[in-house]
PDB file of N, CA and C in Angstrom:
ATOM      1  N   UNK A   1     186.468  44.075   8.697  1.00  0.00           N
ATOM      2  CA  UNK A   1     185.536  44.414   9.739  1.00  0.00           C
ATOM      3  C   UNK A   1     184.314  45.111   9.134  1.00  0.00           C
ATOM      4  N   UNK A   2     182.915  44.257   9.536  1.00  0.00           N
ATOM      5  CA  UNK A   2     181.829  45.290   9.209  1.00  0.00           C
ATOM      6  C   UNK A   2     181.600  46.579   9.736  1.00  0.00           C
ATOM      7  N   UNK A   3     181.141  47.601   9.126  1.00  0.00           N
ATOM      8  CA  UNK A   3     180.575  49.436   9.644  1.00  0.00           C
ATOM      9  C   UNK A   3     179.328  48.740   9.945  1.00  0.00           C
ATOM     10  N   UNK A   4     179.387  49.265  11.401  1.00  0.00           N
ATOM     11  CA  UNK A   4     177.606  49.139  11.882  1.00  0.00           C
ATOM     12  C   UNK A   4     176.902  50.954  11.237  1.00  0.00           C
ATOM     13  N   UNK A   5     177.544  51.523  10.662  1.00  0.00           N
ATOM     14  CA  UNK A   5     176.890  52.332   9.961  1.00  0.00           C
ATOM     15  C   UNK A   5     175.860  52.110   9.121  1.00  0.00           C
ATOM     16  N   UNK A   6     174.594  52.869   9.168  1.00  0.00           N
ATOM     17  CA  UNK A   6     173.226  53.086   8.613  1.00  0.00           C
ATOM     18  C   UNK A   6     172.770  53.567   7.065  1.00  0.00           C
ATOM     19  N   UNK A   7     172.413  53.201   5.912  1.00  0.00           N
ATOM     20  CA  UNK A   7     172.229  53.870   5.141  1.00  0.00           C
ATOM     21  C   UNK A   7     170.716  53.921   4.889  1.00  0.00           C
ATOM     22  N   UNK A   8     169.941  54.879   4.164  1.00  0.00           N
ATOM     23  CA  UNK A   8     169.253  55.173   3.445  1.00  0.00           C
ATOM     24  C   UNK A   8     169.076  55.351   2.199  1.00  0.00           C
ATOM     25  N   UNK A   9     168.277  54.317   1.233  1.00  0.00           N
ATOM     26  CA  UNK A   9     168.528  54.433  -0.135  1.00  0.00           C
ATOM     27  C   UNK A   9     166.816  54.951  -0.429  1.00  0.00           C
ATOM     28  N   UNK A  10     166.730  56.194  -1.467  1.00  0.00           N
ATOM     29  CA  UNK A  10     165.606  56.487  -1.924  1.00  0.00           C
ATOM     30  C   UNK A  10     165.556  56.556  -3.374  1.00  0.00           C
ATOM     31  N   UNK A  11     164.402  55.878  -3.909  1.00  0.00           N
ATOM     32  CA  UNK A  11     163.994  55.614  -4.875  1.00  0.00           C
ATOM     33  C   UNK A  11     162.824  56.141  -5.805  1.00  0.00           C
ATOM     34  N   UNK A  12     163.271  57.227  -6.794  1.00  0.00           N
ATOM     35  CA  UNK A  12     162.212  57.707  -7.185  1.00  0.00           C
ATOM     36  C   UNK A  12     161.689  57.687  -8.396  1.00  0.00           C
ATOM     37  N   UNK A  13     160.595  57.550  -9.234  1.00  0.00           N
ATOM     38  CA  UNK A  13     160.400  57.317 -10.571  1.00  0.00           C
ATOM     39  C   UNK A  13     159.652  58.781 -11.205  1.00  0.00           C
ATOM     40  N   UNK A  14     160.053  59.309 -12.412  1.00  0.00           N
ATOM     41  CA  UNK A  14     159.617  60.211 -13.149  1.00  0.00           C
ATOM     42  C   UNK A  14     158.168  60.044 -13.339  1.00  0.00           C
ATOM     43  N   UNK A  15     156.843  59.873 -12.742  1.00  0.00           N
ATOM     44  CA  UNK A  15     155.791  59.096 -12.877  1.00  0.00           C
ATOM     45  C   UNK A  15     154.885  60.404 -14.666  1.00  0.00           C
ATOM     46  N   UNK A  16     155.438  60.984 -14.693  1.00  0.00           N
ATOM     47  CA  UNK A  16     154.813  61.825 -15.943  1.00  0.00           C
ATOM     48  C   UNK A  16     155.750  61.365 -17.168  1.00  0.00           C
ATOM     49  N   UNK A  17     156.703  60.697 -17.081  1.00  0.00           N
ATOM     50  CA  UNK A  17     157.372  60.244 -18.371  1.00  0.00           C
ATOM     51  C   UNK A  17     157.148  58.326 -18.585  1.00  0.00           C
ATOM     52  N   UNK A  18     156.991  58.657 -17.057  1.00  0.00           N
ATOM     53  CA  UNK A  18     156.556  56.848 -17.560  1.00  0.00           C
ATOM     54  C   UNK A  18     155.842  56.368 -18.370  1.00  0.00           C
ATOM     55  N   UNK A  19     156.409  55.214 -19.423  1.00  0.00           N
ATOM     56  CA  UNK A  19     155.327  54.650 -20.456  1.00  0.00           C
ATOM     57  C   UNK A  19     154.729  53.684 -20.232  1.00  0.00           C
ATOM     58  N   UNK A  20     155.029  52.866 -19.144  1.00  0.00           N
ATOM     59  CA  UNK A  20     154.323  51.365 -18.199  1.00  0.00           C
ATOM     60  C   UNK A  20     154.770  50.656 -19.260  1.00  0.00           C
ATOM     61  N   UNK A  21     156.278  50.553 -19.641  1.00  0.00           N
ATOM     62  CA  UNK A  21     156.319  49.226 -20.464  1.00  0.00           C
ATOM     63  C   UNK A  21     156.504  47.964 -19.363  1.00  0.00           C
ATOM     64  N   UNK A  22     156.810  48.086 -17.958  1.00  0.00           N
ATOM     65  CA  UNK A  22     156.546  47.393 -16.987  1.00  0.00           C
ATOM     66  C   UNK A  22     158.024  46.200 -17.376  1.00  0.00           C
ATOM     67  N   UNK A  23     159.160  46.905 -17.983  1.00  0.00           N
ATOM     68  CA  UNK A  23     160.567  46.472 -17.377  1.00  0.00           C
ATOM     69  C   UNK A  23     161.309  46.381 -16.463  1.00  0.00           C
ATOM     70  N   UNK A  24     160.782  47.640 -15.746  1.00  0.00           N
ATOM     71  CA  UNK A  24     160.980  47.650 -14.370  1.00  0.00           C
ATOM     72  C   UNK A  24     160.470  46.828 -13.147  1.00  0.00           C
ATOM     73  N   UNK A  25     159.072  46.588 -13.641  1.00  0.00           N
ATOM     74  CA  UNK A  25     158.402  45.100 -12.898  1.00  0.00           C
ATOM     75  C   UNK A  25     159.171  43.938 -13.062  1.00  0.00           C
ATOM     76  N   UNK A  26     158.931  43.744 -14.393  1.00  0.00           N
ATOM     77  CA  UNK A  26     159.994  42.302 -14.917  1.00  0.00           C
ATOM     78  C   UNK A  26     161.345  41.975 -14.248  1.00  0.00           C
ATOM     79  N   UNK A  27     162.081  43.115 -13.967  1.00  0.00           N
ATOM     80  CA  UNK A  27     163.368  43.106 -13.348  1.00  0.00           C
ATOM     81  C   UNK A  27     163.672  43.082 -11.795  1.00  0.00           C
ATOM     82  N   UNK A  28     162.387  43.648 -11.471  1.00  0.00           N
ATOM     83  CA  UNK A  28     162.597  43.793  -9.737  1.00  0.00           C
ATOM     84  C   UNK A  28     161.416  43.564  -9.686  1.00  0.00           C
ATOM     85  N   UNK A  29     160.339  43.193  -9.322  1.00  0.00           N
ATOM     86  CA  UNK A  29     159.337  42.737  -9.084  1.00  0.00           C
ATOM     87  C   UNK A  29     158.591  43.451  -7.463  1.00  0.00           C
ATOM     88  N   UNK A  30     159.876  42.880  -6.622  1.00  0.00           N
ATOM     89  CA  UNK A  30     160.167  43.127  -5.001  1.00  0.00           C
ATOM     90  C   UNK A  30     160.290  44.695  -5.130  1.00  0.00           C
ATOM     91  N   UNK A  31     160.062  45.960  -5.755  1.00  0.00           N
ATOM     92  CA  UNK A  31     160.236  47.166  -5.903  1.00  0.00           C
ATOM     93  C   UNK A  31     159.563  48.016  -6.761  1.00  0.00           C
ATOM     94  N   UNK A  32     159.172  47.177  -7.456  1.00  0.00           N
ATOM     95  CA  UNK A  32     158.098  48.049  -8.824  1.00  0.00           C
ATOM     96  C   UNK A  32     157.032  47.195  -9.340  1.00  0.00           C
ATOM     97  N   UNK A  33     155.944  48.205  -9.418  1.00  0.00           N
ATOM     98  CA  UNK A  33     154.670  47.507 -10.060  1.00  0.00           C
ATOM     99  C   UNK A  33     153.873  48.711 -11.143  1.00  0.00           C
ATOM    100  N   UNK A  34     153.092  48.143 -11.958  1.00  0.00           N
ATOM    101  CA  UNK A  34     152.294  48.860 -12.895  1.00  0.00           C
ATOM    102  C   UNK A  34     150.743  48.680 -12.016  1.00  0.00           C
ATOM    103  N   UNK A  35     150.647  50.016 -12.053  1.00  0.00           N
ATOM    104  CA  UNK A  35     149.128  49.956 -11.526  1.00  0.00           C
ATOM    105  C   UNK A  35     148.118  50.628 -12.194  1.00  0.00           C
ATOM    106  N   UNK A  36     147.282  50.564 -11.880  1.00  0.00           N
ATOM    107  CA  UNK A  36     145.484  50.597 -12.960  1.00  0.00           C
ATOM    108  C   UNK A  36     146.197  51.560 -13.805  1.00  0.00           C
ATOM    109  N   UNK A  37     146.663  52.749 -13.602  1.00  0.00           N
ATOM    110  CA  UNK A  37     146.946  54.107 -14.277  1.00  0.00           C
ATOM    111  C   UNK A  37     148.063  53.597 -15.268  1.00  0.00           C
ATOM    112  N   UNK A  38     148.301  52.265 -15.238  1.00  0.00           N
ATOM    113  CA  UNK A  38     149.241  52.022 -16.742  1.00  0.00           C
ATOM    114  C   UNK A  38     150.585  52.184 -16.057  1.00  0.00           C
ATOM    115  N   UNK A  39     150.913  53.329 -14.837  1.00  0.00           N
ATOM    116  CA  UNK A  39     152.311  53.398 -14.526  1.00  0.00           C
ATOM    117  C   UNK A  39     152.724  52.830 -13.514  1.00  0.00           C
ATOM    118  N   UNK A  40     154.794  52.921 -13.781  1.00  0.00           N
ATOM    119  CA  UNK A  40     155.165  52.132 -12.355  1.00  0.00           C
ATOM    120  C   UNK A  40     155.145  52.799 -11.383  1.00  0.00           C
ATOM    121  N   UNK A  41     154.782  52.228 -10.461  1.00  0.00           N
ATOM    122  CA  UNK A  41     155.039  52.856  -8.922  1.00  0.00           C
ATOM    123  C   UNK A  41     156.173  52.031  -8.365  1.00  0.00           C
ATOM    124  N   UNK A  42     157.064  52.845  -7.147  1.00  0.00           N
ATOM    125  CA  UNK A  42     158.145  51.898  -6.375  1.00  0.00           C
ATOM    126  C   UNK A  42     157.091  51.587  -5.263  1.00  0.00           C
ATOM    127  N   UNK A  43     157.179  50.239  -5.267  1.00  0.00           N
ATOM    128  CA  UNK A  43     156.291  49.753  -3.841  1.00  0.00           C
ATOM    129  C   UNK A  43     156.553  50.213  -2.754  1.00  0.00           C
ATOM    130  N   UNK A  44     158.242  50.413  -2.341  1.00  0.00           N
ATOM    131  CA  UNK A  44     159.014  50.512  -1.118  1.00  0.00           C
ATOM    132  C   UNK A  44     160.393  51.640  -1.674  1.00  0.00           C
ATOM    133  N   UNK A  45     159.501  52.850  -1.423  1.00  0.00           N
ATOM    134  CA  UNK A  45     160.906  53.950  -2.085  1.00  0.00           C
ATOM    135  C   UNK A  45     161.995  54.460  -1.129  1.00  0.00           C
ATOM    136  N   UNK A  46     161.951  54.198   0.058  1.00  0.00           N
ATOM    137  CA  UNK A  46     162.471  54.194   0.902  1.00  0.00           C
ATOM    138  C   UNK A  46     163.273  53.008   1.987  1.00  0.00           C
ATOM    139  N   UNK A  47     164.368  52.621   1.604  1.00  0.00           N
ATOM    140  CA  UNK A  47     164.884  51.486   2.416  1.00  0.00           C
ATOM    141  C   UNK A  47     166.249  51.588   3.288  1.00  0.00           C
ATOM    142  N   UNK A  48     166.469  51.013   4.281  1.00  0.00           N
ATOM    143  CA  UNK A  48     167.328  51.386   5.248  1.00  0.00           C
ATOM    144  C   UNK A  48     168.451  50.085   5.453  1.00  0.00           C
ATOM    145  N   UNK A  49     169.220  50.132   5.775  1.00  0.00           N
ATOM    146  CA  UNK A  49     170.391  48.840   5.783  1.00  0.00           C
ATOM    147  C   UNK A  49     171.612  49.433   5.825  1.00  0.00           C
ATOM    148  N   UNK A  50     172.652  47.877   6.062  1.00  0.00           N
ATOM    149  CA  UNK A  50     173.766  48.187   6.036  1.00  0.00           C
ATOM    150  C   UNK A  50     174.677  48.938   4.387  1.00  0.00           C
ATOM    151  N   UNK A  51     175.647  49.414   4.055  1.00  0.00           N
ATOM    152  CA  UNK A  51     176.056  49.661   2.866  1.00  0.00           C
ATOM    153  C   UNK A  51     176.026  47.973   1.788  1.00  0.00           C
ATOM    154  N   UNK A  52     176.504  46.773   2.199  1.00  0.00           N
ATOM    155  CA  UNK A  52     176.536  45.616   1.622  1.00  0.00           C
ATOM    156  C   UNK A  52     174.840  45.780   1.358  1.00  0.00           C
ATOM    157  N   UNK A  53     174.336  45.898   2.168  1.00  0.00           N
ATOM    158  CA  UNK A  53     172.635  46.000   1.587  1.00  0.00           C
ATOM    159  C   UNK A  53     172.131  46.519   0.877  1.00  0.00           C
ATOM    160  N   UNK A  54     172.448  47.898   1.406  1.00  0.00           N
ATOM    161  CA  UNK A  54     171.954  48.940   0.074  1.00  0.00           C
ATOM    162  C   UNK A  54     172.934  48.685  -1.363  1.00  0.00           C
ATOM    163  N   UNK A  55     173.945  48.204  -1.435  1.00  0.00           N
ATOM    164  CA  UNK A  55     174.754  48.127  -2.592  1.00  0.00           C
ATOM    165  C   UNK A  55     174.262  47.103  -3.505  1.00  0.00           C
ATOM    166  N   UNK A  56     173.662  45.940  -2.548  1.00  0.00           N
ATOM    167  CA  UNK A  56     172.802  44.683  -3.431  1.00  0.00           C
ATOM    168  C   UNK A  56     172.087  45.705  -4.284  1.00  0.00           C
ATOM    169  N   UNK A  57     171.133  46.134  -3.391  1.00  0.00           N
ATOM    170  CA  UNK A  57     169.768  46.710  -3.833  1.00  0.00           C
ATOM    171  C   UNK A  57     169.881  47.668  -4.994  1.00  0.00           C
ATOM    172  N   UNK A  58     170.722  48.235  -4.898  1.00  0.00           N
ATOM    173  CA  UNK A  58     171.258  49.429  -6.140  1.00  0.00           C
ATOM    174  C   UNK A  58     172.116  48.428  -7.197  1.00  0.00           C
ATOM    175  N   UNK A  59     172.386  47.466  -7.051  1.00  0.00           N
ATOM    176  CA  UNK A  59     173.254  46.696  -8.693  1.00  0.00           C
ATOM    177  C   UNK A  59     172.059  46.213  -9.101  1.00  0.00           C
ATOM    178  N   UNK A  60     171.134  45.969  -8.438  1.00  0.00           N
ATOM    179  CA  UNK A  60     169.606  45.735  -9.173  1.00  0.00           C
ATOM    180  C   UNK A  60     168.876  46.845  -9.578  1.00  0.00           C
ATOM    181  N   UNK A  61     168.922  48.140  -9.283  1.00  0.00           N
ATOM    182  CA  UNK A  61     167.929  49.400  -9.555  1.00  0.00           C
ATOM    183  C   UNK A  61     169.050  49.850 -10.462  1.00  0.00           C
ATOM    184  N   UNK A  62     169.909  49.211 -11.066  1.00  0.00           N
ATOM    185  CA  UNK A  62     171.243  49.969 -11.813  1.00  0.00           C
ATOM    186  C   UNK A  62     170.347  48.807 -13.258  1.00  0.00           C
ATOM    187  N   UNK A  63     169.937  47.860 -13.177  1.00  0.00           N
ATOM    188  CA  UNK A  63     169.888  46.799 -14.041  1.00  0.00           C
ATOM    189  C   UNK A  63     168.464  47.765 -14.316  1.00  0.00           C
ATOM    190  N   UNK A  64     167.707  47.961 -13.625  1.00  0.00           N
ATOM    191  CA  UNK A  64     166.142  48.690 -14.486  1.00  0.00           C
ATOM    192  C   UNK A  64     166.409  49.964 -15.211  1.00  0.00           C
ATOM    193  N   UNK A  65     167.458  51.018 -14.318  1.00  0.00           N
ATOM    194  CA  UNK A  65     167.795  52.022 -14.909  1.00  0.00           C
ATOM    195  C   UNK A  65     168.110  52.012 -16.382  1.00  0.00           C
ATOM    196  N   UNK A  66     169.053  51.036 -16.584  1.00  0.00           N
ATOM    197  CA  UNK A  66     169.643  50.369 -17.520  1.00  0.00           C
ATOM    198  C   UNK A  66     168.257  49.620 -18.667  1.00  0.00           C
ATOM    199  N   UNK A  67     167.384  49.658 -18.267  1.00  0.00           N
ATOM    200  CA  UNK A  67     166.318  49.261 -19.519  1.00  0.00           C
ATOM    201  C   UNK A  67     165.195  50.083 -19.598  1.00  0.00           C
ATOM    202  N   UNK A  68     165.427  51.223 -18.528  1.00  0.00           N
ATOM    203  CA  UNK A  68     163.955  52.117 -18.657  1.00  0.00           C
ATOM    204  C   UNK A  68     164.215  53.147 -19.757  1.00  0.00           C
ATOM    205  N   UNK A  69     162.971  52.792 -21.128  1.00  0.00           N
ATOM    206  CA  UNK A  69     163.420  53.680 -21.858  1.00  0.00           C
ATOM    207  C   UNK A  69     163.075  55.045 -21.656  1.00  0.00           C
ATOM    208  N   UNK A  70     162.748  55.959 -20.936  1.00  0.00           N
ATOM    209  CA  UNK A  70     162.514  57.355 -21.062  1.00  0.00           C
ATOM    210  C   UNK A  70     163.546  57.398 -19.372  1.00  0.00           C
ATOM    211  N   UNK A  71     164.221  56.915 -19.002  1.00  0.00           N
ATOM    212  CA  UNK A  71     165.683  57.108 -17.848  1.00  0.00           C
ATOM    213  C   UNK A  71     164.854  57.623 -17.019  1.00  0.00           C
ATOM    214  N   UNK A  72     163.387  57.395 -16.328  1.00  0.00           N
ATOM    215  CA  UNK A  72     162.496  58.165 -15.296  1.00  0.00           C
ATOM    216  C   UNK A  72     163.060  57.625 -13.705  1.00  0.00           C
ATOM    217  N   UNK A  73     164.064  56.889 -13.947  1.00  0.00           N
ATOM    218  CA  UNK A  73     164.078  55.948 -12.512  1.00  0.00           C
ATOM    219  C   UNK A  73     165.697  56.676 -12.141  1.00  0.00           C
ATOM    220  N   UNK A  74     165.153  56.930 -10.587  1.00  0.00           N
ATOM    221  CA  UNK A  74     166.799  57.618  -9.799  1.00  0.00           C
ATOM    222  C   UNK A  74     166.626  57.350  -8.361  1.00  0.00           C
ATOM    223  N   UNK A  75     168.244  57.374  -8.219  1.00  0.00           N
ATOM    224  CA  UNK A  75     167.966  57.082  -6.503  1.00  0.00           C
ATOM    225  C   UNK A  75     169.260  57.912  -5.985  1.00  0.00           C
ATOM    226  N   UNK A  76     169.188  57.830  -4.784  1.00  0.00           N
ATOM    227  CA  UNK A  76     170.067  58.332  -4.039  1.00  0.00           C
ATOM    228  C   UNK A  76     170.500  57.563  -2.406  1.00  0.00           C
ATOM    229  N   UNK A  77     171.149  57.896  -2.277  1.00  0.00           N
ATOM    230  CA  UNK A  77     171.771  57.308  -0.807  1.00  0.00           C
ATOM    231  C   UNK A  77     172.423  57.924  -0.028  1.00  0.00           C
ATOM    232  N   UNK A  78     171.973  57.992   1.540  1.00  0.00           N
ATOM    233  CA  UNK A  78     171.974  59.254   2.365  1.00  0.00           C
ATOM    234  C   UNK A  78     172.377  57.597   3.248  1.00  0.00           C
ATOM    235  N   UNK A  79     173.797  58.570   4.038  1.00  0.00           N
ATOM    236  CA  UNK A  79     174.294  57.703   5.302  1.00  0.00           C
ATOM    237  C   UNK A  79     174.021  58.505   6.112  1.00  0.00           C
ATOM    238  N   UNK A  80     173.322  57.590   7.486  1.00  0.00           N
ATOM    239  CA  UNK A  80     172.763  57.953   8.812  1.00  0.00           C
ATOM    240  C   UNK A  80     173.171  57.979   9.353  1.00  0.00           C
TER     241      UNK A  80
END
């Protein structure tokens, strides 16, 4: 049985350690970009869904974590 329960996943990047090697673009595209200032920004740091949703979304922000070299990228998840 699905939980019609709510989550909140937030997404935040160290923006003073970032080096814009733009792995994080390469990998998620739909979530991160390099802008004029050389660094990544999260397009959408804030997203809402079921847990199957947010769990997609985090085995992918687990795959950038996983190549950002200075570890500036974190998230968290708050149920509503």
């Amino acid at each position: 049985m699905m939980s019609n329960k709510k989550f909140k996943l937030i997404i935040s990047i160290n923006y003073a350690d970032c080096t814009g090697c733009a792995s994080c673009q390469a990998l998620c595209p739909e979530l991160f970009e390099i802008r004029d200032d050389g660094k990544c920004w999260v397009t959408k740091d804030v997203i809402e869904g079921t847990k199957e949703e947010i769990d997609a979304i985090v085995n992918k922000i687990k795959e950038v974590i996983d190549v950002c070299p200075v570890c500036g990228i974190t998230y968290q998840i708050i149920e509503e």
